[in-house]
Protein backbone atom coordinates (compact mmCIF):
# COMPACT_ATOMS: atom_id res chain seq x y z
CA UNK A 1 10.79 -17.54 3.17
CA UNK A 2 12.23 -16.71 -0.20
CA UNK A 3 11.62 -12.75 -1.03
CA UNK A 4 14.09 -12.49 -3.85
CA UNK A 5 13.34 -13.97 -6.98
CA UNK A 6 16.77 -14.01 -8.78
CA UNK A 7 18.76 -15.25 -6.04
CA UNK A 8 20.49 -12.03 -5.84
CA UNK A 9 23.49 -12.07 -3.16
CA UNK A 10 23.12 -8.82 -0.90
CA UNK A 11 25.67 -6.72 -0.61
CA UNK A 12 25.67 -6.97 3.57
CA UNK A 13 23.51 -8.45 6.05
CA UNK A 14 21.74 -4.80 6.55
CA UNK A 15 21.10 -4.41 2.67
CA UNK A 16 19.12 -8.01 3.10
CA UNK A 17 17.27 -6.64 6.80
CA UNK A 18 16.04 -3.85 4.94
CA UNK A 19 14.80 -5.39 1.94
CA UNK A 20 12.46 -7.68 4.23
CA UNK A 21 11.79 -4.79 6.46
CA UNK A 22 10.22 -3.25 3.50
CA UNK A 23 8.59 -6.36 1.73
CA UNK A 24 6.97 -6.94 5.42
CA UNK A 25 5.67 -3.32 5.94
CA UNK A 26 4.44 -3.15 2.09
CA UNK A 27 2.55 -6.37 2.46
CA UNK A 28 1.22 -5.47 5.45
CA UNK A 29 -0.02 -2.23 4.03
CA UNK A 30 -1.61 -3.63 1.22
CA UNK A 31 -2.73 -6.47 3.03
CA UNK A 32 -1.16 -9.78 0.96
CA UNK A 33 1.45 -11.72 2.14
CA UNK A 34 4.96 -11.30 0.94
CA UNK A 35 5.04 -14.52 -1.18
CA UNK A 36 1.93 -12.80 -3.19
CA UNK A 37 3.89 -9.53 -2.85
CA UNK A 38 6.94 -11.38 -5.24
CA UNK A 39 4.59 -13.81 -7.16
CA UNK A 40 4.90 -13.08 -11.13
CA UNK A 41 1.09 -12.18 -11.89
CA UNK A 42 -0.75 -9.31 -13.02
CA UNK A 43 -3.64 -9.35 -10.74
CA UNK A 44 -3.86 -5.27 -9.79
CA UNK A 45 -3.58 -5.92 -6.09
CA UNK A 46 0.36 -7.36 -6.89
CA UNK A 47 0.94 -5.26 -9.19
CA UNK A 48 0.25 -1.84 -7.26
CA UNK A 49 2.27 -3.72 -4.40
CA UNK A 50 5.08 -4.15 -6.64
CA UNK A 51 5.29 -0.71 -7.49
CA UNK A 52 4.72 0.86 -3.67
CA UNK A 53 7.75 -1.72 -3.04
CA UNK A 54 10.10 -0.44 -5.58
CA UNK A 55 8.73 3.24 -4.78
CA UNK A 56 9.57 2.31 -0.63
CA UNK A 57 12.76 1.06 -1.15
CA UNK A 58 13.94 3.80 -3.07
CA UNK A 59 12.27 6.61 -0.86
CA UNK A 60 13.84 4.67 2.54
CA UNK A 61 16.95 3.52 1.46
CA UNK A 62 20.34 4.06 -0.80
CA UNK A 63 19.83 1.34 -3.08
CA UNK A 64 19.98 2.38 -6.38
CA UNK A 65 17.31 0.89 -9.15
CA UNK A 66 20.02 -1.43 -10.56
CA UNK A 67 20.04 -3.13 -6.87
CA UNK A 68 16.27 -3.00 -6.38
CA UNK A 69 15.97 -4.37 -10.05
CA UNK A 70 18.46 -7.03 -8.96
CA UNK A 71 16.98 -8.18 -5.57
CA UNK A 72 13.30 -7.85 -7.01
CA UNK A 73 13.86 -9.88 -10.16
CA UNK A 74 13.53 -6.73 -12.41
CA UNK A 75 15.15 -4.81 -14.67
CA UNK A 76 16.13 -1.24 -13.34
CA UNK A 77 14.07 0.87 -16.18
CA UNK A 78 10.95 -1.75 -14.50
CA UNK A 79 11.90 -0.32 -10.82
CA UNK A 80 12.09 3.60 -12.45
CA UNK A 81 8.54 3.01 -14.01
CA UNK A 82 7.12 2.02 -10.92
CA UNK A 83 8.21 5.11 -8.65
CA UNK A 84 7.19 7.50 -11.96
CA UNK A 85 3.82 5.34 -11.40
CA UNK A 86 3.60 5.70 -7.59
CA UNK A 87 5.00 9.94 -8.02
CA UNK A 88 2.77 10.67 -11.01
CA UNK A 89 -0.94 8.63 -10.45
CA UNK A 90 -1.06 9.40 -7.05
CA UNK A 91 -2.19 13.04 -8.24
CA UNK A 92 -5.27 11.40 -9.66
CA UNK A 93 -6.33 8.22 -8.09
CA UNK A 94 -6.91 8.44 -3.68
CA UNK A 95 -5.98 5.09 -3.45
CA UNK A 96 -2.50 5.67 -4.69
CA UNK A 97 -1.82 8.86 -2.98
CA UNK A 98 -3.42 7.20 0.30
CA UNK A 99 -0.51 4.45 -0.68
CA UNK A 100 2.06 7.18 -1.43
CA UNK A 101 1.48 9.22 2.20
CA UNK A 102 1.70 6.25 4.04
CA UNK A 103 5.01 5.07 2.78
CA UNK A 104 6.34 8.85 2.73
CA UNK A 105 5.58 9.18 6.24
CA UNK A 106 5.70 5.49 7.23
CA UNK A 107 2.19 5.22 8.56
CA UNK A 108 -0.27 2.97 7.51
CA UNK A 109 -3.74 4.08 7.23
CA UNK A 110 -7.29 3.43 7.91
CA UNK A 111 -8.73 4.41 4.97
CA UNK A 112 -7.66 0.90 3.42
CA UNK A 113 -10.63 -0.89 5.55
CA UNK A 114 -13.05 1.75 4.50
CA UNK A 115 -11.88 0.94 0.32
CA UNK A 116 -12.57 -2.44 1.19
CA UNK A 117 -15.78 -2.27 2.61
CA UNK A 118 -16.88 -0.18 -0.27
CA UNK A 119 -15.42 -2.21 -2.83
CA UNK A 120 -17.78 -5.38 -0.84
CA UNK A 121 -20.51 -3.26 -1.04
CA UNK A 122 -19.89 -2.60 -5.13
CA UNK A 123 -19.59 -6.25 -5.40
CA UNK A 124 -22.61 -7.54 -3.07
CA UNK A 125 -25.39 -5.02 -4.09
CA UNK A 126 -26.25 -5.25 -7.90
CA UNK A 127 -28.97 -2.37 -7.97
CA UNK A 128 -27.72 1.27 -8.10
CA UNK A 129 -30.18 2.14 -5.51
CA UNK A 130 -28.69 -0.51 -3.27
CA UNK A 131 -25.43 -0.25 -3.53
CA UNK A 132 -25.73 3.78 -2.61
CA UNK A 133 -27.80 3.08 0.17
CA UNK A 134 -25.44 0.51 1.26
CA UNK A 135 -22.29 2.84 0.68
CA UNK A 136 -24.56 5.87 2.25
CA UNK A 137 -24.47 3.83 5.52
CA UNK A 138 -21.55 2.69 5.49
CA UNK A 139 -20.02 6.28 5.15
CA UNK A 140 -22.07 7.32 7.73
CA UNK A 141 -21.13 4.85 10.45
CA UNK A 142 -17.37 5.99 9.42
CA UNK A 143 -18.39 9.78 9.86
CA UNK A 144 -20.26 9.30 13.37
CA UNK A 145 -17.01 7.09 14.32
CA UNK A 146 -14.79 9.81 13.68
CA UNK A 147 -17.17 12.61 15.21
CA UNK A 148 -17.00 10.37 18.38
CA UNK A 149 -13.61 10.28 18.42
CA UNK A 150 -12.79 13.90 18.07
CA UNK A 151 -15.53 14.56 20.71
CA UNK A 152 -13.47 12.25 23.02
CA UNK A 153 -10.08 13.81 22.24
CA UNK A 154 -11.42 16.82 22.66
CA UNK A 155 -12.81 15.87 26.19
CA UNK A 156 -9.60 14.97 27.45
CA UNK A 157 -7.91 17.80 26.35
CA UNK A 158 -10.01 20.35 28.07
CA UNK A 159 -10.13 18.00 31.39
């Protein structure tokens, strides 16, 4: 599979490992594949990929934006917007800080299911009433999960 759009030589066989270390893990985290990862669109769901790409390679390695630019098909000013995008809006908007944490610490999270299944539940119930209930349970069923959980840890740490 094709991850750079230019064509762009790499440097070294561990400058190319790392860029599709990091197109892998992003896509994973956002849940595309990598060819939707590197398609030119402006659908939101590429677009914030894009950016928490540019932002994880230049957290996570020593490339510098003229090189990410390069091997992403962009020009470097492109790859500085995108980690001023990732540092800056993740202040404000959850789903970009939850996006920011996990590449800072290299974890992916759980929350990502629970944005999913509310943004279903957005989409599927067309009454206000409904679509509270339906977000009321589903937080709920979350909440008891995690009480269980806890309760369990905590079990096996005073057995």
């Amino acid at each position: 599979m094709t991850y750079s759009k230019t064509g762009q030589k790499f440097i070294n066989s561990s400058d190319k490992k790392e860029f599709y270390y990091a197109v892998d893990w992003v896509s994973n985290l956002m849940r595309i594949t990598p060819t939707e990862l590197m398609a030119k669109n402006r659908k939101r769901p590429g677009v914030i990929a894009r950016h928490a790409l540019a932002y994880f390679l230049r957290k996570h390695t020593v490339f510098s934006y003229e090189y990410i630019g390069a091997i992403m098909g962009k020009h470097h000013a492109t790859i500085i917007h995108s980690v001023k995008f990732i540092n800056d809006y993740s202040v404000y908007d959850p789903y970009l800080r939850t996006i920011k944490e996990s590449i800072d610490h290299l974890v992916k999270s759980d929350h990502f299911s629970l944005r999913e299944e509310v943004m279903h539940c957005l989409k599927a119930h067309t009454g206000d009433n409904t679509r509270t209930e339906a977000i009321l349970i589903l937080l709920d069923r979350y909440c008891r999960a995690e009480v269980k959980a806890s309760q369990e840890q905590e079990g096996l740490l005073i057995s």
